[in-house]
Protein backbone atom coordinates (compact mmCIF):
# COMPACT_ATOMS: atom_id res chain seq x y z
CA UNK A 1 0.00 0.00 0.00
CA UNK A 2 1.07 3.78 -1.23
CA UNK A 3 1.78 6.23 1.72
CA UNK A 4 -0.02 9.51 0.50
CA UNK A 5 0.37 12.55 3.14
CA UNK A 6 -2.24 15.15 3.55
CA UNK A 7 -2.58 18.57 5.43
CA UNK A 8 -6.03 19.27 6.91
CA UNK A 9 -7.26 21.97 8.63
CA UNK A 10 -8.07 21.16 12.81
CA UNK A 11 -11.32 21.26 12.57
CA UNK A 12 -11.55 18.93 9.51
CA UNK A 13 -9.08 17.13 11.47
CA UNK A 14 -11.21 16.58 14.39
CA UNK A 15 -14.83 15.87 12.38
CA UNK A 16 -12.30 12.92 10.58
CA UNK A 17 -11.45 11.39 13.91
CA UNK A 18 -14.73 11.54 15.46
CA UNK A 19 -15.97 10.14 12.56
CA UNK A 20 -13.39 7.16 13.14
CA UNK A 21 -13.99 6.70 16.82
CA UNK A 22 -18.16 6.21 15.78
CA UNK A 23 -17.28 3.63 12.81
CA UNK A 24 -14.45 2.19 14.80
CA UNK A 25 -12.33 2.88 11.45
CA UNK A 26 -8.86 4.30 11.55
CA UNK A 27 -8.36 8.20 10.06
CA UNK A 28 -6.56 6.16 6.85
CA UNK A 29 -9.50 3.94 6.25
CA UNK A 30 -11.98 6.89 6.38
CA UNK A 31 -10.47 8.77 4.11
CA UNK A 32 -9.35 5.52 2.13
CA UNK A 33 -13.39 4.82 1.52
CA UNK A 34 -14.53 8.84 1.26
CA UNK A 35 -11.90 8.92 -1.54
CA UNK A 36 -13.18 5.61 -3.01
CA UNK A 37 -16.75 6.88 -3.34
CA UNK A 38 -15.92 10.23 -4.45
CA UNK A 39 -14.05 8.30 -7.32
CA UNK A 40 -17.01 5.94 -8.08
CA UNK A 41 -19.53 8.86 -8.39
CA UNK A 42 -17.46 10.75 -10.30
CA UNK A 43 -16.21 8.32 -12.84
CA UNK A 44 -20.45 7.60 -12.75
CA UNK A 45 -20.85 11.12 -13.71
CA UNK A 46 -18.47 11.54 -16.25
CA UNK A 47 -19.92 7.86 -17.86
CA UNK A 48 -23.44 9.12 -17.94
CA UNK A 49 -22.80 11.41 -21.20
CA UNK A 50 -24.18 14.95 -21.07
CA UNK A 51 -28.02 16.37 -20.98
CA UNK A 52 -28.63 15.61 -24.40
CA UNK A 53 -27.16 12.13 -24.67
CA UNK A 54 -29.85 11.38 -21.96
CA UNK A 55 -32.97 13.02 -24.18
CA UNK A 56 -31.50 12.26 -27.56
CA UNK A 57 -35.08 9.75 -28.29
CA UNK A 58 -36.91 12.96 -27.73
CA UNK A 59 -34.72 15.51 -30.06
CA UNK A 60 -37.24 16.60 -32.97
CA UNK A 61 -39.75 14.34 -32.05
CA UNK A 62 -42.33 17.24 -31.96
CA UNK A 63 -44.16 18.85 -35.03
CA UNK A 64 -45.18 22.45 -34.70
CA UNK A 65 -44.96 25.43 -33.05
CA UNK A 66 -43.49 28.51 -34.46
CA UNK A 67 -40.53 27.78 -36.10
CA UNK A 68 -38.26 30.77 -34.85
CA UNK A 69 -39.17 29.62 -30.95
CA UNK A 70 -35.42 29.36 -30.23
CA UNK A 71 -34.29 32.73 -32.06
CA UNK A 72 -37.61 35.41 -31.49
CA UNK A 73 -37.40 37.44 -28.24
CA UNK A 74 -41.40 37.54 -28.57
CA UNK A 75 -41.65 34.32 -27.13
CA UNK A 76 -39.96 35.26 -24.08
CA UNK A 77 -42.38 38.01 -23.50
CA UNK A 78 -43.87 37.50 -19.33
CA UNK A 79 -41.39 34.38 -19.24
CA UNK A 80 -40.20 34.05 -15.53
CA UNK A 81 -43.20 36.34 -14.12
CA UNK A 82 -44.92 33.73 -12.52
C-alpha cells in the first residue's frame, strides 16, 4: 500500500477522527473509503454522457410550433413572471 500525506485543517481534522472513533475505522481507512466513493460517483458522472445524450429519443420528435421559438425574443415576452 502507497503512503499519501495530507494537510487538513483542525477542525476537519477533528470531524475525521470523530468520525473514526463512531465507525471504529482508523483516520486512513476513512479517508481511504470517502476517496473511493468520491471516485465511483465521479467516474459515474463523467460515464453518464451529457443532458442531451440522456434526451436524444426525444430531439425533434415534436411537429409544430413557431418555427423561430429558439431565435424570437417575442416568445420570451412575461417568461419568468410567474
Amino acid at each position: 500500500m502507497n503512503t499519501l500525506t495530507v494537510k487538513l485543517p483542525e477542525q476537519l481534522d477533528e470531524q475525521l477522527a470523530a468520525l473514526a472513533r463512531r465507525e471504529h475505522l482508523s483516520k486512513s481507512e476513512v479517508v481511504r473509503q470517502a476517496l473511493a466513493a468520491y471516485i465511483r460517483q465521479s467516474t459515474a458522472k463523467s460515464d453518464a454522457g451529457s443532458s442531451l445524450d440522456s434526451v436524444m429519443d426525444l430531439v425533434g420528435c415534436f411537429e409544430g410550433g413557431p418555427a423561430d421559438l429558439s431565435s424570437n425574443p417575442d416568445h420570451l415576452a412575461g417568461f419568468g413572471l410567474r
